[in-house]
C-alpha atoms as a PDB file:
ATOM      1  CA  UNK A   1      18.821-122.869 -30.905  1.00  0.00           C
ATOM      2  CA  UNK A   2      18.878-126.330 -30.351  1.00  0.00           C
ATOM      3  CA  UNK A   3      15.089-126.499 -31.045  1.00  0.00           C
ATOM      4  CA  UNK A   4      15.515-124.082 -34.486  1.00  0.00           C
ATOM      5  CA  UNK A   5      17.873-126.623 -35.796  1.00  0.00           C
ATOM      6  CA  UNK A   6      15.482-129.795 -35.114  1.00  0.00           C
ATOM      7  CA  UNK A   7      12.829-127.786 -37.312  1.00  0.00           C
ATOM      8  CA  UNK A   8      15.218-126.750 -39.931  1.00  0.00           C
ATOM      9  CA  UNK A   9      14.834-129.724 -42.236  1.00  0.00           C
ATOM     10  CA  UNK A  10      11.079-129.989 -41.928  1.00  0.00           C
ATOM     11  CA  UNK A  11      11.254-126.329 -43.142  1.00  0.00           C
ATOM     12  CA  UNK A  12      13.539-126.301 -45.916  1.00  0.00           C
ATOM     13  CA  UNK A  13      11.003-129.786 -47.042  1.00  0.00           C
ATOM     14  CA  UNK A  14       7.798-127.972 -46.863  1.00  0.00           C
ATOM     15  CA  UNK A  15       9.470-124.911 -48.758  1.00  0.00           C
ATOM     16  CA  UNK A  16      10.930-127.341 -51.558  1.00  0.00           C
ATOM     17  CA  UNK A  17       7.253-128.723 -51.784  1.00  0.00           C
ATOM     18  CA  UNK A  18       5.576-125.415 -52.074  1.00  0.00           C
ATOM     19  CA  UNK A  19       8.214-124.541 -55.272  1.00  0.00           C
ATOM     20  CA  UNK A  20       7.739-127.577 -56.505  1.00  0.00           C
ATOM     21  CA  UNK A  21       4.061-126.926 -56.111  1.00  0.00           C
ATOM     22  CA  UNK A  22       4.205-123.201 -57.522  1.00  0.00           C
ATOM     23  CA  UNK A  23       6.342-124.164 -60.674  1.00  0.00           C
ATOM     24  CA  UNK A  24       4.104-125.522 -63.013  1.00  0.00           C
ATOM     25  CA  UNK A  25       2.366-122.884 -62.564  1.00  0.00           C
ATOM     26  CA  UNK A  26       5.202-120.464 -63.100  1.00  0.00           C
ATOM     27  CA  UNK A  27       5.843-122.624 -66.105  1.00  0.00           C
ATOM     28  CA  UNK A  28       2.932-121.427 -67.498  1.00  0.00           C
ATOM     29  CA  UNK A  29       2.682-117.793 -66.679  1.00  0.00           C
ATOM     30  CA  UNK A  30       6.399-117.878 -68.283  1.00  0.00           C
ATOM     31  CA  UNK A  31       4.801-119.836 -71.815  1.00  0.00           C
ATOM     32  CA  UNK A  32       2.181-117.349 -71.730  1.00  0.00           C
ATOM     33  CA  UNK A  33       3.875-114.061 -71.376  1.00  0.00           C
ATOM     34  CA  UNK A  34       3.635-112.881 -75.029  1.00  0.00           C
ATOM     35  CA  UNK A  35      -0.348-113.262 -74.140  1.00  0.00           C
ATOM     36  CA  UNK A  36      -0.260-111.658 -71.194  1.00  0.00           C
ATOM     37  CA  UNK A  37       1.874-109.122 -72.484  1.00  0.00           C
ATOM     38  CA  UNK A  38       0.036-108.323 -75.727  1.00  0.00           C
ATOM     39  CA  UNK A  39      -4.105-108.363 -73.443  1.00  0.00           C
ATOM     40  CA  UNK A  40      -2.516-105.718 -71.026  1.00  0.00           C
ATOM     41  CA  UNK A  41      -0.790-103.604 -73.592  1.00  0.00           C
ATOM     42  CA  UNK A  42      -5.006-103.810 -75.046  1.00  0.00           C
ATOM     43  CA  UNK A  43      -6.598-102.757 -72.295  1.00  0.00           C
ATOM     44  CA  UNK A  44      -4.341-100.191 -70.995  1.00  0.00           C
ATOM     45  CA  UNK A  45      -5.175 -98.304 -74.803  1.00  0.00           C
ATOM     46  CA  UNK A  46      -8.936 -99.212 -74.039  1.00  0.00           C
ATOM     47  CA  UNK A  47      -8.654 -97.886 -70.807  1.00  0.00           C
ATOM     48  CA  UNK A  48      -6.592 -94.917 -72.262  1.00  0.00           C
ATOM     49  CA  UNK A  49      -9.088 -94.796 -75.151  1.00  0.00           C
ATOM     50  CA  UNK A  50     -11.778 -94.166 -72.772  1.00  0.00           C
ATOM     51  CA  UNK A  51      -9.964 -91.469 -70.862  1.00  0.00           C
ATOM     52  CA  UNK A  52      -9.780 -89.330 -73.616  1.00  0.00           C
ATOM     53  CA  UNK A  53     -13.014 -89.233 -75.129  1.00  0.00           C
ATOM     54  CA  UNK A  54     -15.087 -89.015 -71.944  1.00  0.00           C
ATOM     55  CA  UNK A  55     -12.464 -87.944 -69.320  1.00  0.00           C
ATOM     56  CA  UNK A  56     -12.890 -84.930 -67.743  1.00  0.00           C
ATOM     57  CA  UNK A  57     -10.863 -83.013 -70.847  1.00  0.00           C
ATOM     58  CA  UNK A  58     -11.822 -85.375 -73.466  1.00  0.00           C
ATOM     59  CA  UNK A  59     -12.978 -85.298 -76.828  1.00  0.00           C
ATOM     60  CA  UNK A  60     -17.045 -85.041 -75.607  1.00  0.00           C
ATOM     61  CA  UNK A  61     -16.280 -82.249 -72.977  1.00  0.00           C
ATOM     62  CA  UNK A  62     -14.468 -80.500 -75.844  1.00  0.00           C
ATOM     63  CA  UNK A  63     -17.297 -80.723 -78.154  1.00  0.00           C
ATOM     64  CA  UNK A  64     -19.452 -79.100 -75.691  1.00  0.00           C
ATOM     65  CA  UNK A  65     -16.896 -76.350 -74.736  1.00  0.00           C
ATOM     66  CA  UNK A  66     -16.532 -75.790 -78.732  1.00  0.00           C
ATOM     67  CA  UNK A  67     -19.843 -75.193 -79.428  1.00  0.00           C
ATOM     68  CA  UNK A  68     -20.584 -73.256 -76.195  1.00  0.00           C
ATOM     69  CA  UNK A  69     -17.584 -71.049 -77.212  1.00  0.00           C
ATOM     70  CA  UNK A  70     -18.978 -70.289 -80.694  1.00  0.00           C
ATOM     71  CA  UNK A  71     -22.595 -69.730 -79.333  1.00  0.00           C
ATOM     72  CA  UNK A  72     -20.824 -67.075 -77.290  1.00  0.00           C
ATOM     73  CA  UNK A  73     -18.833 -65.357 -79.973  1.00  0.00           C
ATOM     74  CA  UNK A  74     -22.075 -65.111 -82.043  1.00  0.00           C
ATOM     75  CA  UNK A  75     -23.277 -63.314 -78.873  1.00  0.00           C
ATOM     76  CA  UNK A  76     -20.612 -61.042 -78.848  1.00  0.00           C
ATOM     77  CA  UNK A  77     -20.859 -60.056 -82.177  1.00  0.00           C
ATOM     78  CA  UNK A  78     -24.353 -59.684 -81.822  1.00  0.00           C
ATOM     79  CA  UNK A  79     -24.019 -57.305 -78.839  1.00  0.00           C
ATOM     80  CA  UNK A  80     -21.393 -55.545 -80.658  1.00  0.00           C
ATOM     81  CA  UNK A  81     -23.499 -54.557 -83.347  1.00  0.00           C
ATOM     82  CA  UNK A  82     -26.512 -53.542 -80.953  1.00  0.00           C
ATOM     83  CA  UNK A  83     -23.872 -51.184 -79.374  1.00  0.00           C
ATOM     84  CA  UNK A  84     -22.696 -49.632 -82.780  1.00  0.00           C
ATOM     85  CA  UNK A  85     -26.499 -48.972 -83.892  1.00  0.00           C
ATOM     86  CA  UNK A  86     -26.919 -47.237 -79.951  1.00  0.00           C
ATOM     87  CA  UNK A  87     -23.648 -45.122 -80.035  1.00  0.00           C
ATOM     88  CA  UNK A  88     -24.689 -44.108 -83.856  1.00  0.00           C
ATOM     89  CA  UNK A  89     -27.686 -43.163 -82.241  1.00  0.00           C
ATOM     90  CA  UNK A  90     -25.914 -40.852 -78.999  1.00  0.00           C
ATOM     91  CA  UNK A  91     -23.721 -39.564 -81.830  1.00  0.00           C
ATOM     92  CA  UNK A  92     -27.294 -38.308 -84.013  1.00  0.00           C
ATOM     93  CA  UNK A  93     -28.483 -37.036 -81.036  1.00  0.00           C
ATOM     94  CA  UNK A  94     -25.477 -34.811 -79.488  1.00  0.00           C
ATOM     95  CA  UNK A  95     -24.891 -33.502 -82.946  1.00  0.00           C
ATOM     96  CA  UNK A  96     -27.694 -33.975 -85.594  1.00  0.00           C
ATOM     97  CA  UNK A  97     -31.036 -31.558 -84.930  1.00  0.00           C
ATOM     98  CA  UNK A  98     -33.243 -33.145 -87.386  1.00  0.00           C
ATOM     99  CA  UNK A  99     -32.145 -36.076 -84.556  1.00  0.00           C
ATOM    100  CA  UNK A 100     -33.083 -34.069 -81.609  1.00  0.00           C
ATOM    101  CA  UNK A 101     -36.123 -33.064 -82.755  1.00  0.00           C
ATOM    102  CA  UNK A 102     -37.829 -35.995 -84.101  1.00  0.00           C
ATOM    103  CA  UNK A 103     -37.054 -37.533 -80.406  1.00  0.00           C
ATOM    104  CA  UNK A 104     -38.457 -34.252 -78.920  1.00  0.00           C
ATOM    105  CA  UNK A 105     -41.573 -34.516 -80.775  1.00  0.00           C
ATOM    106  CA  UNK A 106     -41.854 -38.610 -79.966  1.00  0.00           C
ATOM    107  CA  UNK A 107     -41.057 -38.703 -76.459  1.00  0.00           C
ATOM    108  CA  UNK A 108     -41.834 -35.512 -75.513  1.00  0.00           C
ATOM    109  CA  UNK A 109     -44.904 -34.657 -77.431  1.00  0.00           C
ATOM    110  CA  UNK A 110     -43.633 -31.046 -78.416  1.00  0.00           C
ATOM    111  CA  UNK A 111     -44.937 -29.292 -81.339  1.00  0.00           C
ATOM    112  CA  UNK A 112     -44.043 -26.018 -83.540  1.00  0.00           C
ATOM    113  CA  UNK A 113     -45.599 -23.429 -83.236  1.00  0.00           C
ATOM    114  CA  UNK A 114     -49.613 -23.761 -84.956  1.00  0.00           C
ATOM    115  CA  UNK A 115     -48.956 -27.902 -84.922  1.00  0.00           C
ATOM    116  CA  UNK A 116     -51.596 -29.525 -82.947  1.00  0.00           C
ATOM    117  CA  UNK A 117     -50.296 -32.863 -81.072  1.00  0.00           C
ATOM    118  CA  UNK A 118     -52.763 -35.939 -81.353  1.00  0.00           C
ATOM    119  CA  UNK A 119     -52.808 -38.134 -78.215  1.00  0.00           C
ATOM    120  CA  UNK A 120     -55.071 -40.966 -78.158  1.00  0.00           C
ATOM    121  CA  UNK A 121     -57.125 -41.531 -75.516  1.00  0.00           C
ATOM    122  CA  UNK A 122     -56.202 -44.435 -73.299  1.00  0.00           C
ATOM    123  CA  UNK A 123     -58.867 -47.503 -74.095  1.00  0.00           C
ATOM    124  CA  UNK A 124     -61.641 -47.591 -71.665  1.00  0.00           C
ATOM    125  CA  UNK A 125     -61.825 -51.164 -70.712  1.00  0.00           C
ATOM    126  CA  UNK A 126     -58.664 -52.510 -70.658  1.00  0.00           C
ATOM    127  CA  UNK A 127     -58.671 -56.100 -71.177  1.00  0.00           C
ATOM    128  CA  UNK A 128     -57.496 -58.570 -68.034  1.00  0.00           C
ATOM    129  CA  UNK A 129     -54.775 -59.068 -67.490  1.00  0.00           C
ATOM    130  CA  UNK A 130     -54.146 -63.328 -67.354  1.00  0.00           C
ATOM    131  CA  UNK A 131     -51.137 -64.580 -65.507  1.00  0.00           C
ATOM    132  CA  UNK A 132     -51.979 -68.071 -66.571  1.00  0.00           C
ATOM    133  CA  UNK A 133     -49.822 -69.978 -68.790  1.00  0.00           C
ATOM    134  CA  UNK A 134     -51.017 -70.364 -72.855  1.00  0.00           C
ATOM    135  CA  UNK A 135     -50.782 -73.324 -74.346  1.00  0.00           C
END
């Protein structure tokens, strides 16, 4: 104890010159604070700024999804119309015979009776075949 209380006052003088030390600057910081203040309030919207446009949800990302989305909606209409013109096409052929038989005579080569059925002959040299790529 004895030894604590010898050391107090060369404590409580190295602690008074450490505040005196530290409040200039404190001074300062405390003069400045508007400053301070107003440059972190700016980069905190800069930083915020830059979140949102090129975050992982921001403004570029959502570009990208937008115009993906659309691409893909084209698509779809697309692909709805191909399947229209196919089920007009089932619906001609379970129920129209002018339908049936102009696919019978296509694909099936049939004829009436007295038609004769012309079938080319397949070419005689067939020309190679090049797996290379054109330019």
């Amino acid at each position: 104890m004895r030894a604590l209380s010898e050391r107090a006052p060369r404590a409580e003088a190295l602690a008074a010159s450490w505040i005196e030390s530290a409040r200039p600057l404190a001074s300062q910081i405390y003069a400045l604070r508007r400053r301070i203040a107003t440059i972190t309030v700016a980069v905190l919207a800069g930083l915020l700024f830059v979140h949102v446009m090129f975050g992982a949800n921001g403004m570029i990302v959502y570009k990208q999804k937008r115009a993906e989305y659309e691409s893909l909606q084209r698509r779809i209409a697309q692909e709805q119309k191909e399947n229209e013109i196919y089920a007009q096409q089932i619906r001609g052929l379970k129920s129209d015979e002018k339908a049936i038989e102009k696919e019978a005579r296509e694909q099936l080569r049939y004829a009436r009776p007295g038609e004769y059925v012309y079938v080319p002959p397949p070419p005689a040299n067939p020309p190679p075949v090049n797996h290379s790529a054109q330019k």
